[in-house]
PDBML (XML) file of the C-alpha atoms, coordinates in Angstrom:
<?xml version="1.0" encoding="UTF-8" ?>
<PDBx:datablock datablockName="MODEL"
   xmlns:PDBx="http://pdbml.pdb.org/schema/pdbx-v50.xsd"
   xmlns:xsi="http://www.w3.org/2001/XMLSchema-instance"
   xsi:schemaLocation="http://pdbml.pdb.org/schema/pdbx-v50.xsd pdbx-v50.xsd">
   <PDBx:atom_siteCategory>
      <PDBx:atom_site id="1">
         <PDBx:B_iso_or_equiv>0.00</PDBx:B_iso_or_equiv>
         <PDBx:Cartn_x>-9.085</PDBx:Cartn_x>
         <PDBx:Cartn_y>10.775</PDBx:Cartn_y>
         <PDBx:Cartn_z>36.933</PDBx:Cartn_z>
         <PDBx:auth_asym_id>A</PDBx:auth_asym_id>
         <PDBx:auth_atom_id>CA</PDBx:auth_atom_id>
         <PDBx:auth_comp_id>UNK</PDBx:auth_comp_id>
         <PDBx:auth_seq_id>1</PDBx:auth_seq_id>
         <PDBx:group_PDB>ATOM</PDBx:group_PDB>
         <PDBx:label_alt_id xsi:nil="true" />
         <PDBx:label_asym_id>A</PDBx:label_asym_id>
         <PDBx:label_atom_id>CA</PDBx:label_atom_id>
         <PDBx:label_comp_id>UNK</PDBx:label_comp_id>
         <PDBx:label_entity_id>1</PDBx:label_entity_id>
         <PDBx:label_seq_id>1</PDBx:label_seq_id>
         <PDBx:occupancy>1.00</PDBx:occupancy>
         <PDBx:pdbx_PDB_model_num>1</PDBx:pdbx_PDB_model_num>
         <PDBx:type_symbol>C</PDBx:type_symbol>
      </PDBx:atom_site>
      <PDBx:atom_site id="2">
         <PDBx:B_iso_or_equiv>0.00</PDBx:B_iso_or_equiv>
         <PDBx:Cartn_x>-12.054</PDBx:Cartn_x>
         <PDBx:Cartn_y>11.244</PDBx:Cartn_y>
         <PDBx:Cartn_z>39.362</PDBx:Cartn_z>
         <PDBx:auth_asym_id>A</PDBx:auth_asym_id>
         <PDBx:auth_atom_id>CA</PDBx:auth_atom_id>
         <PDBx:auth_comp_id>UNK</PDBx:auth_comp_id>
         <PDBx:auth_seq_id>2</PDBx:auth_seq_id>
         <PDBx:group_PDB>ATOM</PDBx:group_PDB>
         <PDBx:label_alt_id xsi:nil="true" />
         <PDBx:label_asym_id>A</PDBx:label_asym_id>
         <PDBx:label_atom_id>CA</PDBx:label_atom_id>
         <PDBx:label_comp_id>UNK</PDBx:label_comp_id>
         <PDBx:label_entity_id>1</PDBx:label_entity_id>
         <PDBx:label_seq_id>2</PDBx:label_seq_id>
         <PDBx:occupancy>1.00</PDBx:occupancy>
         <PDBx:pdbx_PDB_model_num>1</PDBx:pdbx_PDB_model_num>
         <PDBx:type_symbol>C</PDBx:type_symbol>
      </PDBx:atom_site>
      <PDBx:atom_site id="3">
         <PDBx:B_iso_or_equiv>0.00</PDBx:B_iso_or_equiv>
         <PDBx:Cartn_x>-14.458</PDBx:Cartn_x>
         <PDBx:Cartn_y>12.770</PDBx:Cartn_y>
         <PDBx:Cartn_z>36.465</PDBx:Cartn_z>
         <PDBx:auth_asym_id>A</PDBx:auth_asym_id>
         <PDBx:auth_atom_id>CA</PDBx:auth_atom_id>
         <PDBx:auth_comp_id>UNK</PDBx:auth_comp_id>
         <PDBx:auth_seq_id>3</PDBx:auth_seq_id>
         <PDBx:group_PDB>ATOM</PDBx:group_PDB>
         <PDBx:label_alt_id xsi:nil="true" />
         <PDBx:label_asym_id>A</PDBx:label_asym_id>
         <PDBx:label_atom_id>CA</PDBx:label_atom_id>
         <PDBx:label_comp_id>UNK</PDBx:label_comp_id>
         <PDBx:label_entity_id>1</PDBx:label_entity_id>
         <PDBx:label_seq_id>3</PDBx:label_seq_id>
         <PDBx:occupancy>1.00</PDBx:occupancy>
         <PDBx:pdbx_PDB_model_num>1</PDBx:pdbx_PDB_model_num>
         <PDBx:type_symbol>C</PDBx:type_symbol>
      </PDBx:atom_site>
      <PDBx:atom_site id="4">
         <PDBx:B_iso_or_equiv>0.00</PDBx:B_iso_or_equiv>
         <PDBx:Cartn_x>-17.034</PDBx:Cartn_x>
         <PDBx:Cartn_y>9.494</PDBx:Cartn_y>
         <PDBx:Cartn_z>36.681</PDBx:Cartn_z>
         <PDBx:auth_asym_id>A</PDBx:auth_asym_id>
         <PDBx:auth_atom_id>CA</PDBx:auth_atom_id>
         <PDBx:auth_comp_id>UNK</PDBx:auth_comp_id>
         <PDBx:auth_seq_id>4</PDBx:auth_seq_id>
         <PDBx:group_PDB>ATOM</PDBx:group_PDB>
         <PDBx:label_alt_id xsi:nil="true" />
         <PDBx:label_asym_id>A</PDBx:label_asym_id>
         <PDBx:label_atom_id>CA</PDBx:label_atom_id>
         <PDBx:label_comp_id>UNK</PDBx:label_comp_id>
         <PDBx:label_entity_id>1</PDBx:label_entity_id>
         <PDBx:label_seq_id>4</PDBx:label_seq_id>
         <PDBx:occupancy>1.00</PDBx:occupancy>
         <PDBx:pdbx_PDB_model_num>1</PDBx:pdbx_PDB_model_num>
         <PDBx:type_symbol>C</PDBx:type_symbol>
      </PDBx:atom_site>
      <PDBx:atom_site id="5">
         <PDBx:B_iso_or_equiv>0.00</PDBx:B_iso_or_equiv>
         <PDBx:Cartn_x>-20.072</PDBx:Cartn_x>
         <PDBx:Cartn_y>11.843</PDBx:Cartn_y>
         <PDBx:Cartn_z>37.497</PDBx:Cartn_z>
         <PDBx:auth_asym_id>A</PDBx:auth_asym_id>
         <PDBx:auth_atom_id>CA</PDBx:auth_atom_id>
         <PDBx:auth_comp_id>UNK</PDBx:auth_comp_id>
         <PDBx:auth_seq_id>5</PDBx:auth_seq_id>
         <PDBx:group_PDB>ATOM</PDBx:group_PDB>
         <PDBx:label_alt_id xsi:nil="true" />
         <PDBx:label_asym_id>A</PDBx:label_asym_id>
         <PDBx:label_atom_id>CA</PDBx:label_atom_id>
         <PDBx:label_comp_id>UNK</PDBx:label_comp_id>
         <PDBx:label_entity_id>1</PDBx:label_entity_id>
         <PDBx:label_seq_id>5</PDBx:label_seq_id>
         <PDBx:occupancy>1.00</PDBx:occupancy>
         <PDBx:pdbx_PDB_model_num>1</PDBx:pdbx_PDB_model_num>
         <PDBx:type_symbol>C</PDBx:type_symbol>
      </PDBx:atom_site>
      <PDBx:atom_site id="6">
         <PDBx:B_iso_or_equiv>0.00</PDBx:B_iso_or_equiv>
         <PDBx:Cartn_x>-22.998</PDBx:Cartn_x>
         <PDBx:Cartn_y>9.456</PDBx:Cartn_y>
         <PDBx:Cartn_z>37.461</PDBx:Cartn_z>
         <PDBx:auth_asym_id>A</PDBx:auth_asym_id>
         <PDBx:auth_atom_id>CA</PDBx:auth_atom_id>
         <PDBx:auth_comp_id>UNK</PDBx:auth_comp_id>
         <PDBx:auth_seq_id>6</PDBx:auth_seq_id>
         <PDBx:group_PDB>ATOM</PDBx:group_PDB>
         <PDBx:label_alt_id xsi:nil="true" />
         <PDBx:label_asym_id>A</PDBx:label_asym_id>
         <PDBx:label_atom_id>CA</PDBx:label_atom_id>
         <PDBx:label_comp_id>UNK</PDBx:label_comp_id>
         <PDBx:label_entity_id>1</PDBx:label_entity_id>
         <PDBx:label_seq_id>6</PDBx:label_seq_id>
         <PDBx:occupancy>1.00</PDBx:occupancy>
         <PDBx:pdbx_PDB_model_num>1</PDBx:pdbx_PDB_model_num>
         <PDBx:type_symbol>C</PDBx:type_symbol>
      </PDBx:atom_site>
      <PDBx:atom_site id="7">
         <PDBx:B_iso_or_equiv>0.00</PDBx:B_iso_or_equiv>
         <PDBx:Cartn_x>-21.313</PDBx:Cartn_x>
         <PDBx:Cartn_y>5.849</PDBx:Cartn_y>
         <PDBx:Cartn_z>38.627</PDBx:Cartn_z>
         <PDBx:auth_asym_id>A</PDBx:auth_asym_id>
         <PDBx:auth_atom_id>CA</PDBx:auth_atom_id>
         <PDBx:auth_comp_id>UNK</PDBx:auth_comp_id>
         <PDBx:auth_seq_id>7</PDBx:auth_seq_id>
         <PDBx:group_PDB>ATOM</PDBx:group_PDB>
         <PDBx:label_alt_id xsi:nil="true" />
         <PDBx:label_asym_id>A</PDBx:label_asym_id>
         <PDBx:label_atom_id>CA</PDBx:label_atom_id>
         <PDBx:label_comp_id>UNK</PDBx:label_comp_id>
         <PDBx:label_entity_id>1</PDBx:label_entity_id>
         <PDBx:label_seq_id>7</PDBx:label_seq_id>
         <PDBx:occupancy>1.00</PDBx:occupancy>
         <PDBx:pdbx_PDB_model_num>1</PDBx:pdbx_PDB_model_num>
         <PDBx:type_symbol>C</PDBx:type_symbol>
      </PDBx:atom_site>
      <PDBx:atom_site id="8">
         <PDBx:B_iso_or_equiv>0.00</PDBx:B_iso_or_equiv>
         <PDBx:Cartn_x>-20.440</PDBx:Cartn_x>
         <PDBx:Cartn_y>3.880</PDBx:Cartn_y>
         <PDBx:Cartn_z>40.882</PDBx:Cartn_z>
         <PDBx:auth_asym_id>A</PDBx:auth_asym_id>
         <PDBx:auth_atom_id>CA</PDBx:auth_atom_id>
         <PDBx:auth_comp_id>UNK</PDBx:auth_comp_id>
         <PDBx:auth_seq_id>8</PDBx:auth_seq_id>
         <PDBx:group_PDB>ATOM</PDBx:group_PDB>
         <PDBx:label_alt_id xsi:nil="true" />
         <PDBx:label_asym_id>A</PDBx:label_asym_id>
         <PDBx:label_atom_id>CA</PDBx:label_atom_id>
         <PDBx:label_comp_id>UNK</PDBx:label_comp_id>
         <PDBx:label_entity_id>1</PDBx:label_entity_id>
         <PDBx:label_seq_id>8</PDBx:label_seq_id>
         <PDBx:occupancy>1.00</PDBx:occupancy>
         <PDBx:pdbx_PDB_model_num>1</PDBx:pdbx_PDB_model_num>
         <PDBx:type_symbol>C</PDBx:type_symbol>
      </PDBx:atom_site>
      <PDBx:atom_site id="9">
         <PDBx:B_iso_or_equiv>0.00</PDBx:B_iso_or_equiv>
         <PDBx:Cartn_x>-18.633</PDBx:Cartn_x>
         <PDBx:Cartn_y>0.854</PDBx:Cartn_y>
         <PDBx:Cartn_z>40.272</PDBx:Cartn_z>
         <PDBx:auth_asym_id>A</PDBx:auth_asym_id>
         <PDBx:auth_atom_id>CA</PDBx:auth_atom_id>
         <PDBx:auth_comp_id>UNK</PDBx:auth_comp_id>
         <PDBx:auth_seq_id>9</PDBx:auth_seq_id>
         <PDBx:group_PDB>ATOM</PDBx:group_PDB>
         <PDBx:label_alt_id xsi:nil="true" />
         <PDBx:label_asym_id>A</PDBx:label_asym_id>
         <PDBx:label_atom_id>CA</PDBx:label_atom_id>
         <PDBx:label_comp_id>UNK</PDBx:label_comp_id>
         <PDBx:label_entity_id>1</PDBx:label_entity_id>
         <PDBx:label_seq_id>9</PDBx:label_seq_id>
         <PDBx:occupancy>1.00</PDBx:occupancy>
         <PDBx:pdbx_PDB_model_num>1</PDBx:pdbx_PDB_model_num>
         <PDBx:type_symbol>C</PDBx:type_symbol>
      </PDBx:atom_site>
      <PDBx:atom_site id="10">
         <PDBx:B_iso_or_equiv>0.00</PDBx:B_iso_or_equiv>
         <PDBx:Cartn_x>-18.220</PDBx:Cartn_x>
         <PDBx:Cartn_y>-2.909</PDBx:Cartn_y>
         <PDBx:Cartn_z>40.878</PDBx:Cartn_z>
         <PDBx:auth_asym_id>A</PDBx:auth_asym_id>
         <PDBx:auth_atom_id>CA</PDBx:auth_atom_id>
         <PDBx:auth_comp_id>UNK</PDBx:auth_comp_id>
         <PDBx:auth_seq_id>10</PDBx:auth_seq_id>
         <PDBx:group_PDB>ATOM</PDBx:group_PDB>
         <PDBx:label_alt_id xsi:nil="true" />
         <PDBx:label_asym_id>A</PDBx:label_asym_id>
         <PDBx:label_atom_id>CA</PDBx:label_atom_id>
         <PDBx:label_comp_id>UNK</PDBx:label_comp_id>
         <PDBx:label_entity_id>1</PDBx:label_entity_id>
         <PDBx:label_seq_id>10</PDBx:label_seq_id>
         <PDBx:occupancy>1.00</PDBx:occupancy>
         <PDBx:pdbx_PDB_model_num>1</PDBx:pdbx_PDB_model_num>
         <PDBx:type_symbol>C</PDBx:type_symbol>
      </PDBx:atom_site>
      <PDBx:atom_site id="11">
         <PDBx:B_iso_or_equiv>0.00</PDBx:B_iso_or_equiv>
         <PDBx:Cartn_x>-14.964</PDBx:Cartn_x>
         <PDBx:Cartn_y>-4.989</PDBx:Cartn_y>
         <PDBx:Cartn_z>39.536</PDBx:Cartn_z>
         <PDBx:auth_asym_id>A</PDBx:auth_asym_id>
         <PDBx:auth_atom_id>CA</PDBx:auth_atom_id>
         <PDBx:auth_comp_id>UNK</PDBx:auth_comp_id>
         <PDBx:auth_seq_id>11</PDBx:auth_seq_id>
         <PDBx:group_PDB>ATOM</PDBx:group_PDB>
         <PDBx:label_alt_id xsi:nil="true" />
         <PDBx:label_asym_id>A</PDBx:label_asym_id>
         <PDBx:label_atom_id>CA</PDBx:label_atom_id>
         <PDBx:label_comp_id>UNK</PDBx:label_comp_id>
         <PDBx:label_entity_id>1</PDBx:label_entity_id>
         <PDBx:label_seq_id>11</PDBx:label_seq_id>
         <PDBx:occupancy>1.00</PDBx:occupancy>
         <PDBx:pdbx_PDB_model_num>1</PDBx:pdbx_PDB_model_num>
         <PDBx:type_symbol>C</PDBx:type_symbol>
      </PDBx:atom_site>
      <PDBx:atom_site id="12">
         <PDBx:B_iso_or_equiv>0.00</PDBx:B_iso_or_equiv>
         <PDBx:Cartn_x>-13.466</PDBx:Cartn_x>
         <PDBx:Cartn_y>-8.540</PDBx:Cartn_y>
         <PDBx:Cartn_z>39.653</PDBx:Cartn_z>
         <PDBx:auth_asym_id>A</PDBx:auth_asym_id>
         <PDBx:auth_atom_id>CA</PDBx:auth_atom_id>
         <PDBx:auth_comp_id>UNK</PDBx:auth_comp_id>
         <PDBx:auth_seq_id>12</PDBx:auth_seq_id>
         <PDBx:group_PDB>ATOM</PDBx:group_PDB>
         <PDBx:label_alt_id xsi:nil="true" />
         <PDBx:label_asym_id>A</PDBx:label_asym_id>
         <PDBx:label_atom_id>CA</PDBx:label_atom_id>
         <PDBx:label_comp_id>UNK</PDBx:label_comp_id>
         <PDBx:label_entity_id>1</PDBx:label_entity_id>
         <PDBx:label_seq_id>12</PDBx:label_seq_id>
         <PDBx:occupancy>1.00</PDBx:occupancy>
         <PDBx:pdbx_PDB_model_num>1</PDBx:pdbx_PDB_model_num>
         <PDBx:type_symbol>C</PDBx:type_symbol>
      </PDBx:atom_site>
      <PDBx:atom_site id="13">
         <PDBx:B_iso_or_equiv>0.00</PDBx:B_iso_or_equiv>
         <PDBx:Cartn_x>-10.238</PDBx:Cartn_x>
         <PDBx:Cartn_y>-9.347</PDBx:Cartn_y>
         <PDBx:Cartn_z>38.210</PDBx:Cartn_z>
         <PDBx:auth_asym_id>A</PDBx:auth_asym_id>
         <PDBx:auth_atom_id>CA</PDBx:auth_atom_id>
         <PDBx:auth_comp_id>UNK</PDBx:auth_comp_id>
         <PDBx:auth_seq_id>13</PDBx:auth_seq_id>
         <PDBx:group_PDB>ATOM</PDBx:group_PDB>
         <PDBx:label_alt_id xsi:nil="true" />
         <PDBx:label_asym_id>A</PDBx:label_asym_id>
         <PDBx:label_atom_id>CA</PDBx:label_atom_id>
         <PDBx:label_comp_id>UNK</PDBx:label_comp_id>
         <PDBx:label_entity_id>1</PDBx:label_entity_id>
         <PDBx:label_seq_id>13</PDBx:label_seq_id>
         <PDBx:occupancy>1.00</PDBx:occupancy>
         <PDBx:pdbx_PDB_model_num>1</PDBx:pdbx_PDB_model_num>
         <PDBx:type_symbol>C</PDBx:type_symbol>
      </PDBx:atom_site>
      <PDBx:atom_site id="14">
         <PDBx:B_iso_or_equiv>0.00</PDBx:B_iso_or_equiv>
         <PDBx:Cartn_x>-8.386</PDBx:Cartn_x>
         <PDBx:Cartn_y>-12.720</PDBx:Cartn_y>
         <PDBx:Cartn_z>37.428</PDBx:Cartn_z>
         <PDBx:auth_asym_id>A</PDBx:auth_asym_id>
         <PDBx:auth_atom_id>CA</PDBx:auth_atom_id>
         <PDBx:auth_comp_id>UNK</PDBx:auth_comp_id>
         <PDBx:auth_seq_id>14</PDBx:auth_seq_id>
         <PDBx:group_PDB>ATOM</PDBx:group_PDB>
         <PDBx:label_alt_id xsi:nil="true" />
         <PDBx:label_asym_id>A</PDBx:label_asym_id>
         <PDBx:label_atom_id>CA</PDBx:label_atom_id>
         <PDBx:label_comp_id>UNK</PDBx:label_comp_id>
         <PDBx:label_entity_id>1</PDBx:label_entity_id>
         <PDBx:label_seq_id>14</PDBx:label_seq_id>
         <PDBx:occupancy>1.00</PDBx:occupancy>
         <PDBx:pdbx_PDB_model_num>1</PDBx:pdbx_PDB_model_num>
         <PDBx:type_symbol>C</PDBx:type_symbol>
      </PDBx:atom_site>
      <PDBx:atom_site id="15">
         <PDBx:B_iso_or_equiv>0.00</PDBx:B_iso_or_equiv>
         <PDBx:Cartn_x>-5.991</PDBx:Cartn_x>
         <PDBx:Cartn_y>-12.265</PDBx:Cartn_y>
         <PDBx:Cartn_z>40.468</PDBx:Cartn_z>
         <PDBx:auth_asym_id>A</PDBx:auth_asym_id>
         <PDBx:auth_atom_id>CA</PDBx:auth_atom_id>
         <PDBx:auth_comp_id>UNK</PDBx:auth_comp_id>
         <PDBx:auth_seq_id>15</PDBx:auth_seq_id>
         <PDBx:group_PDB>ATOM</PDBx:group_PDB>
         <PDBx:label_alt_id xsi:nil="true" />
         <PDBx:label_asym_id>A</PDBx:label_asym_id>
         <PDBx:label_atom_id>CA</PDBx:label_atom_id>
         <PDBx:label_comp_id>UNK</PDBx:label_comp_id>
         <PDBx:label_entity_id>1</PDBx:label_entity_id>
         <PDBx:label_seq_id>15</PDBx:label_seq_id>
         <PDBx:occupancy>1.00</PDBx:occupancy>
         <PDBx:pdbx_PDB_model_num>1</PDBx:pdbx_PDB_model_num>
         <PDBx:type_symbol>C</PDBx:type_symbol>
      </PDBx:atom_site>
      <PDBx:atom_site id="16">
         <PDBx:B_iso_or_equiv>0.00</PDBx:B_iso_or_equiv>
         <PDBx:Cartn_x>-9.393</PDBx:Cartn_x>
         <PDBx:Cartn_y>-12.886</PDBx:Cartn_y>
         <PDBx:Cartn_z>42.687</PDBx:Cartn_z>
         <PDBx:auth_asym_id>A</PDBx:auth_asym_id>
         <PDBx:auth_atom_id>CA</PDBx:auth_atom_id>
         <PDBx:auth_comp_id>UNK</PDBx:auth_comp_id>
         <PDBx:auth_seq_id>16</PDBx:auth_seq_id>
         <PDBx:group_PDB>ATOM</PDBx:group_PDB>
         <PDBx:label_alt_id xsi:nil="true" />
         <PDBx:label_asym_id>A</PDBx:label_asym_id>
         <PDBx:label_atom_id>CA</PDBx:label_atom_id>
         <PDBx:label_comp_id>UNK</PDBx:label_comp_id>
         <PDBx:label_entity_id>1</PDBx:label_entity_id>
         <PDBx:label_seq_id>16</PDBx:label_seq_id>
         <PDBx:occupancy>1.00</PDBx:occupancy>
         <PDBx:pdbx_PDB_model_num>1</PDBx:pdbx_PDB_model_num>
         <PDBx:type_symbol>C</PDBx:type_symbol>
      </PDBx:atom_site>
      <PDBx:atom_site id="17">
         <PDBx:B_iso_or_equiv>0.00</PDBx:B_iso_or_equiv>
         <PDBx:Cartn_x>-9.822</PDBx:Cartn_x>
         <PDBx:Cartn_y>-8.590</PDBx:Cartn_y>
         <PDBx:Cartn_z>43.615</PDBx:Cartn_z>
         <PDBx:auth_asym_id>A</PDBx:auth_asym_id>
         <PDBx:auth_atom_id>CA</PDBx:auth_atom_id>
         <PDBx:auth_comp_id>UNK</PDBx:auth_comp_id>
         <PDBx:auth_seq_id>17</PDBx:auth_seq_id>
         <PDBx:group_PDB>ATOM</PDBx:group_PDB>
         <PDBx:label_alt_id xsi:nil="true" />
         <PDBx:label_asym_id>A</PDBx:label_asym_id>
         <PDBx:label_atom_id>CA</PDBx:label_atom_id>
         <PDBx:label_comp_id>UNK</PDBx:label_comp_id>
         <PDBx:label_entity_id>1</PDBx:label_entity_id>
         <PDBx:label_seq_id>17</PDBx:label_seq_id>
         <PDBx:occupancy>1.00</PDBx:occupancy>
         <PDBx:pdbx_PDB_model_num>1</PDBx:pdbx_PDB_model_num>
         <PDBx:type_symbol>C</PDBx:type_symbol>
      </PDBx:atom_site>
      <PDBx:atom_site id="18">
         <PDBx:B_iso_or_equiv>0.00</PDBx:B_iso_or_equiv>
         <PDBx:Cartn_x>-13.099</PDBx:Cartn_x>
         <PDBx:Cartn_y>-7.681</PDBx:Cartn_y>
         <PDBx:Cartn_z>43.741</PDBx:Cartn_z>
         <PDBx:auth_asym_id>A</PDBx:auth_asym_id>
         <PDBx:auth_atom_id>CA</PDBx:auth_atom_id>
         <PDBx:auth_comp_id>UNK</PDBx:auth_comp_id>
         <PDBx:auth_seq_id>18</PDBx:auth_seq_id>
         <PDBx:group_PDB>ATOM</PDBx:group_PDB>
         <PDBx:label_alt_id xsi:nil="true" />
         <PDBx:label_asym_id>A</PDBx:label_asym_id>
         <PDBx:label_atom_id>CA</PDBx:label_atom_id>
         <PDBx:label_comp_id>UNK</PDBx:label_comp_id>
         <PDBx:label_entity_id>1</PDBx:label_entity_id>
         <PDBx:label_seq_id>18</PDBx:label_seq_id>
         <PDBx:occupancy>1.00</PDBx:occupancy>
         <PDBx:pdbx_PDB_model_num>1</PDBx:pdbx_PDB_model_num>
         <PDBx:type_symbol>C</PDBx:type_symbol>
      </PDBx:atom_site>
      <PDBx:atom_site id="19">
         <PDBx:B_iso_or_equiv>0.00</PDBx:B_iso_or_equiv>
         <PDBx:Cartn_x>-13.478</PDBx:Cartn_x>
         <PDBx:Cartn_y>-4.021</PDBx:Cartn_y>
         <PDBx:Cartn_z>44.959</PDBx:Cartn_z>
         <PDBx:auth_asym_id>A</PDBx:auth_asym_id>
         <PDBx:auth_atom_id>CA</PDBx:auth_atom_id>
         <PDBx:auth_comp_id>UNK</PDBx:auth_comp_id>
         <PDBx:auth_seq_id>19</PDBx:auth_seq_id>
         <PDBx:group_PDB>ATOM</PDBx:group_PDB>
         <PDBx:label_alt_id xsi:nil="true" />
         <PDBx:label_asym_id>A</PDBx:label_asym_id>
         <PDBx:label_atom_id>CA</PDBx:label_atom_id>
         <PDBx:label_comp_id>UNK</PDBx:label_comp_id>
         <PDBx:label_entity_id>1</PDBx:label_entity_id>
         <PDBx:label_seq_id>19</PDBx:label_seq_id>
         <PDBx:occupancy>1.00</PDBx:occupancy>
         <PDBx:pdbx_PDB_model_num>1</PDBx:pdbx_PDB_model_num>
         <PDBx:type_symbol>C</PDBx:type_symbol>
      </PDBx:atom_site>
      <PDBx:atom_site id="20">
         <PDBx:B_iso_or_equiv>0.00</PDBx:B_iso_or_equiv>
         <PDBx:Cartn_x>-16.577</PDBx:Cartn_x>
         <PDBx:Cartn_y>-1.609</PDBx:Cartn_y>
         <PDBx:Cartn_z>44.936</PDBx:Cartn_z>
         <PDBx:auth_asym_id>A</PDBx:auth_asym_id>
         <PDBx:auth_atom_id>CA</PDBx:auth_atom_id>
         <PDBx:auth_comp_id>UNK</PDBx:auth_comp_id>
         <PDBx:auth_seq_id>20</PDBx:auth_seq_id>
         <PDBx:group_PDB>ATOM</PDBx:group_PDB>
         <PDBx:label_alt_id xsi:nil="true" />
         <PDBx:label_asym_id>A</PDBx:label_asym_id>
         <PDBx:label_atom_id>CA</PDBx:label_atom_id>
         <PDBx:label_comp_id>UNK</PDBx:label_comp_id>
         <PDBx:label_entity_id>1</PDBx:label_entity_id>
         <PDBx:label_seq_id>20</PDBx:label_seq_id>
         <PDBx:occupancy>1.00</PDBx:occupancy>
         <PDBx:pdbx_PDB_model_num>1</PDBx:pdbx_PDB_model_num>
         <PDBx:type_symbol>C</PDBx:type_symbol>
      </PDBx:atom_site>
      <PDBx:atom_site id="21">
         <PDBx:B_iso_or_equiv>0.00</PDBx:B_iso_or_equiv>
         <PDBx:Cartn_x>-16.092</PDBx:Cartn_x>
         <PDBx:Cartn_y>2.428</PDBx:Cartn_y>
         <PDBx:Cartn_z>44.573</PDBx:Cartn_z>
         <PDBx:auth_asym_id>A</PDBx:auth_asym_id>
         <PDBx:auth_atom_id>CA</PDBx:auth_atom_id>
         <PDBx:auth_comp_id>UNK</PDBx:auth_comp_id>
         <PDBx:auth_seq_id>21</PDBx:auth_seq_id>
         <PDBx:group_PDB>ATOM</PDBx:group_PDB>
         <PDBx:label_alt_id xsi:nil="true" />
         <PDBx:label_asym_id>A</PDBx:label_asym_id>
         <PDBx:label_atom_id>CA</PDBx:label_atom_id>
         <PDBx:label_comp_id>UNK</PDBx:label_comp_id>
         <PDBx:label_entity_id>1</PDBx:label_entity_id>
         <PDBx:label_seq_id>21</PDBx:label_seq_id>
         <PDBx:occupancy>1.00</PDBx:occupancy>
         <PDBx:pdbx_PDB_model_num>1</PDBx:pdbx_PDB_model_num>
         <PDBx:type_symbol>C</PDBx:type_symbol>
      </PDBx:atom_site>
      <PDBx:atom_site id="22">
         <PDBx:B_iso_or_equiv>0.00</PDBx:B_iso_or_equiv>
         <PDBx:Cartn_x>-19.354</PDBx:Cartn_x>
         <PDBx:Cartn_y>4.760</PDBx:Cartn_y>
         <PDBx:Cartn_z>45.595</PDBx:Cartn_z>
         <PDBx:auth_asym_id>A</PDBx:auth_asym_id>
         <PDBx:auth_atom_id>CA</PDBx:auth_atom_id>
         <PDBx:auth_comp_id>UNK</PDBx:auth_comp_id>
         <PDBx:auth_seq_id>22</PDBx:auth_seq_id>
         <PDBx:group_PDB>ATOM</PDBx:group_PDB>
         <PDBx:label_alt_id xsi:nil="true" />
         <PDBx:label_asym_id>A</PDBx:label_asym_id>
         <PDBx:label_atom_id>CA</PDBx:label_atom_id>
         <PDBx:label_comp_id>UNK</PDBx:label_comp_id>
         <PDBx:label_entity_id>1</PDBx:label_entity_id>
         <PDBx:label_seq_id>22</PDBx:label_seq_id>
         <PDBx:occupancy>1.00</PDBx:occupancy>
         <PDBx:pdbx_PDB_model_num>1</PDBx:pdbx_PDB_model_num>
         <PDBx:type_symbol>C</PDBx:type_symbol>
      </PDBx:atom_site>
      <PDBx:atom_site id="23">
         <PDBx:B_iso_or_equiv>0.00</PDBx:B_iso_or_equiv>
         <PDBx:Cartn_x>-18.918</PDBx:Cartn_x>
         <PDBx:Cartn_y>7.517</PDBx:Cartn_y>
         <PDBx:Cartn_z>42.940</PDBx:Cartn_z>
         <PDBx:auth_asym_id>A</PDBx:auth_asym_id>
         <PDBx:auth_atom_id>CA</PDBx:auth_atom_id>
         <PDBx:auth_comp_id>UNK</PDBx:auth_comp_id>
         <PDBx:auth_seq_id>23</PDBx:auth_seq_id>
         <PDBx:group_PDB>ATOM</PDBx:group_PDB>
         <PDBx:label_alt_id xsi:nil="true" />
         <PDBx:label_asym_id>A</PDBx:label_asym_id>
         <PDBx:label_atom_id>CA</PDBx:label_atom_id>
         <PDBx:label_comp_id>UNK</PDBx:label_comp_id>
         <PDBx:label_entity_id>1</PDBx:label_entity_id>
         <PDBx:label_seq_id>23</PDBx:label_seq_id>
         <PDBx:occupancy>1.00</PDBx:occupancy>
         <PDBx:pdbx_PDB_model_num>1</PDBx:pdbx_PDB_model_num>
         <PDBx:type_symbol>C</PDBx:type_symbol>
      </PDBx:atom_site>
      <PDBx:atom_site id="24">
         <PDBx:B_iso_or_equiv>0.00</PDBx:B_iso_or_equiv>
         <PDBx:Cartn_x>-15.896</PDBx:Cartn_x>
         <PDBx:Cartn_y>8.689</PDBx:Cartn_y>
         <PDBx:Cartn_z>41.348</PDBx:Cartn_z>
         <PDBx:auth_asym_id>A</PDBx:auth_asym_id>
         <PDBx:auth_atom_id>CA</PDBx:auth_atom_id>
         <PDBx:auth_comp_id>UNK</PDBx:auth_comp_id>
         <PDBx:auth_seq_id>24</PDBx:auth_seq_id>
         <PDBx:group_PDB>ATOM</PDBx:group_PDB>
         <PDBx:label_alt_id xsi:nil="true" />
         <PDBx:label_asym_id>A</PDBx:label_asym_id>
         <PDBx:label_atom_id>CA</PDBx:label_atom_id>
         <PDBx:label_comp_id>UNK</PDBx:label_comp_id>
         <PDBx:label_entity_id>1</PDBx:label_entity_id>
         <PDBx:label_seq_id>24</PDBx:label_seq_id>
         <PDBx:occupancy>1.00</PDBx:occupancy>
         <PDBx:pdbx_PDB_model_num>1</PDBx:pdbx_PDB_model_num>
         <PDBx:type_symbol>C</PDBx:type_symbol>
      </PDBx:atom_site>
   </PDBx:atom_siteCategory>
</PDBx:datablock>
C-alpha cells in the first residue's frame, strides 16, 4: 500500500522470516 509515512518496521513470523523495511 506504501502509505506508512512515519515507520519503519521489524517482523518475525512462525516460518523463522525475520525481515526489516526502512520506511514504507
Amino acid at each position: 500500500w506504501k502509505a506508512n509515512t512515519s515507520n519503519n518496521t521489524v517482523y518475525a513470523d512462525n516460518k523463522g522470516n525475520i525481515a526489516y523495511w526502512h520506511g514504507n
